[in-house]
Protein backbone atom coordinates (compact mmCIF):
# COMPACT_ATOMS: atom_id res chain seq x y z
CA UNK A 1 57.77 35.15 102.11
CA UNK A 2 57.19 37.28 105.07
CA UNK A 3 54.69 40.92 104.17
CA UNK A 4 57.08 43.83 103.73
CA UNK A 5 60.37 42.20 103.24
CA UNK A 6 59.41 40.32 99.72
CA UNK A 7 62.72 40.80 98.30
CA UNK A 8 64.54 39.46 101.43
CA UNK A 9 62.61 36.77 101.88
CA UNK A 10 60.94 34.95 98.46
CA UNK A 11 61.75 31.52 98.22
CA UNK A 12 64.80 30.02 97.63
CA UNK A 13 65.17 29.76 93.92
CA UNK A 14 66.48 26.62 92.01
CA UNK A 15 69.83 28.12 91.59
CA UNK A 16 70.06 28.85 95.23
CA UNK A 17 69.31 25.49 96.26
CA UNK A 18 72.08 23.61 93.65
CA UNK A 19 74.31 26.49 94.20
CA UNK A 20 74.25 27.39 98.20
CA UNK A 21 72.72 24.03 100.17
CA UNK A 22 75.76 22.13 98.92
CA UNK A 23 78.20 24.26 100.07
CA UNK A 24 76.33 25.06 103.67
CA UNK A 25 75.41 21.45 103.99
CA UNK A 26 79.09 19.92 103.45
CA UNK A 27 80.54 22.60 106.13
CA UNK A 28 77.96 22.49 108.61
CA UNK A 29 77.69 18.58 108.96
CA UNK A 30 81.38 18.87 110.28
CA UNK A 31 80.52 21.15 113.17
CA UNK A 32 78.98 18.85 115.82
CA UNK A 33 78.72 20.25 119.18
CA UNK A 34 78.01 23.41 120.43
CA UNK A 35 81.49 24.53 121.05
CA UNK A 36 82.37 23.94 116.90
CA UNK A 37 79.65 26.09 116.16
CA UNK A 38 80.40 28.56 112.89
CA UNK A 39 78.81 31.96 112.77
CA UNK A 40 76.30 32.60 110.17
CA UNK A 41 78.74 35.75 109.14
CA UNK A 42 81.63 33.24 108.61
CA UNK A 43 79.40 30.68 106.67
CA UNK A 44 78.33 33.27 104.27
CA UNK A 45 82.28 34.71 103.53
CA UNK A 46 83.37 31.32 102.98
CA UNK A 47 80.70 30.23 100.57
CA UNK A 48 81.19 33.43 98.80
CA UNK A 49 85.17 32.83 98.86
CA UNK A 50 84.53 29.69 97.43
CA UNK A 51 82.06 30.82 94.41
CA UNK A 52 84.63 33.29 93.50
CA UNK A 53 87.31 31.34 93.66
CA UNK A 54 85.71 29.04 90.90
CA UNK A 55 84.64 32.28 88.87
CA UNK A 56 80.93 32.17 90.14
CA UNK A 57 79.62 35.91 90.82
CA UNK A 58 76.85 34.71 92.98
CA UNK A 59 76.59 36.01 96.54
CA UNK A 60 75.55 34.30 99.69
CA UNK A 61 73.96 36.94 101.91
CA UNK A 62 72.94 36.72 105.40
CA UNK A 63 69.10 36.70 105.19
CA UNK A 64 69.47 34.05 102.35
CA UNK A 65 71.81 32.00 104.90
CA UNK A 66 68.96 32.15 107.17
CA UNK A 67 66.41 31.34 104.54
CA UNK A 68 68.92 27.94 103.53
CA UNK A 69 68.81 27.19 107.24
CA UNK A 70 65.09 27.24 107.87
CA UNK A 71 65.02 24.92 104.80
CA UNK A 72 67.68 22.22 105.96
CA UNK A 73 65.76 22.30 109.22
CA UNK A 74 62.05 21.67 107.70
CA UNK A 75 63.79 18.86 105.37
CA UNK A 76 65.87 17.75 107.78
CA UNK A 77 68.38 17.53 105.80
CA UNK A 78 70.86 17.80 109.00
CA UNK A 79 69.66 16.48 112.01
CA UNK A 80 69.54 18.03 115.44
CA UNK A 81 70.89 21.41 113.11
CA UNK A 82 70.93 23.77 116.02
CA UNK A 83 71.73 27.73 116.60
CA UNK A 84 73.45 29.79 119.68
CA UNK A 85 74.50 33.51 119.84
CA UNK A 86 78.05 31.60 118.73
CA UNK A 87 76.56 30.24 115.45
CA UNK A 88 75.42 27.20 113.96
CA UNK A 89 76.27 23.72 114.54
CA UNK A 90 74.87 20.37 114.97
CA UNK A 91 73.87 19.12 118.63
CA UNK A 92 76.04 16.39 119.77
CA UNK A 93 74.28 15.43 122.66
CA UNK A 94 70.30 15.36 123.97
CA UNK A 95 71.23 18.25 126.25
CA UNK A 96 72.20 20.25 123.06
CA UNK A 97 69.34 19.92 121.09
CA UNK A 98 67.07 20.84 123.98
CA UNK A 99 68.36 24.17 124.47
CA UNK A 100 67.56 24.69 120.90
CA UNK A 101 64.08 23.09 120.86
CA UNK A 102 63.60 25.45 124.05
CA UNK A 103 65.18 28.90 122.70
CA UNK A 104 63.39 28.20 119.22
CA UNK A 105 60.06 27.90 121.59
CA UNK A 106 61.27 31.29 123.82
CA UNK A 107 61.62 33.11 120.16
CA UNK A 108 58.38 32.19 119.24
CA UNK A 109 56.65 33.12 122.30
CA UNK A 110 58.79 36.43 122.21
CA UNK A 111 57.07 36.92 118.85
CA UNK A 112 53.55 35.93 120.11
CA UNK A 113 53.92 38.94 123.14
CA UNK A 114 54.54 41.52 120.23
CA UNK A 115 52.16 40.06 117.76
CA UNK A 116 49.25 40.33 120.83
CA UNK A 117 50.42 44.05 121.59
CA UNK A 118 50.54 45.02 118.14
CA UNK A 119 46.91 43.66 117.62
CA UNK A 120 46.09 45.74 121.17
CA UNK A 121 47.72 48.94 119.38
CA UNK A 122 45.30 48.73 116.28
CA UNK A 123 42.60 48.44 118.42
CA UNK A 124 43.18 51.72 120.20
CA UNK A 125 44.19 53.32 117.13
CA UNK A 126 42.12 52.39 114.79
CA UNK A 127 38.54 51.01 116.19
């Protein structure tokens, strides 16, 4: 749960995970290689489509989509899951997965420049 965005970002609840990680697991396993990747906005209209189509009124949302990604990812539930600016998929080769493993490493350093500045910021303002 990240400080600030509570509601956006609690856990995944039980229903969420027999309800959702189906669903994104059983489409996302089929998308191997980087050029079969699905965007995250498509993933959560057809998991939605689907619900409704069987009468259930729960809704997939983006930052939950994220949330069920993080989790396949820590479980590995799906291995080699990857991410590009096209969507998600699952790396078909070593080259694939590197990229990830490297972008995922550029994000966090990205993160880790702000963080520092941030911390620079309250020190000016504040001390």
């Amino acid at each position: 749960m990240l400080k600030n965005f509570e509601k956006l970002t609690n856990e995944l609840t039980e229903q969420e995970l027999q309800t959702f990680l189906p669903i994104v697991l059983g489409g996302l396993r089929s998308k191997i290689g980087k050029s079969n990747a699905v965007p995250g906005s498509q993933i959560v209209r057809g998991v939605n489509s689907f619900l409704a189509d069987r009468g259930i009124t729960l809704k997939l949302s983006g930052v939950r989509l994220r949330k069920l990604i993080n989790h396949i990812r820590s479980n590995a539930l799906i291995a080699g899951l990857c991410s590009s600016g096209k969507g998600y998929y699952v790396a078909s080769n070593k080259r694939e997965l590197e990229e990830c493993i490297e972008s995922q490493k550029q994000r966090i350093r990205s993160q880790e420049r702000v963080v520092e500045c941030l911390e620079r910021q309250y020190l000016d303002l504040y001390l």
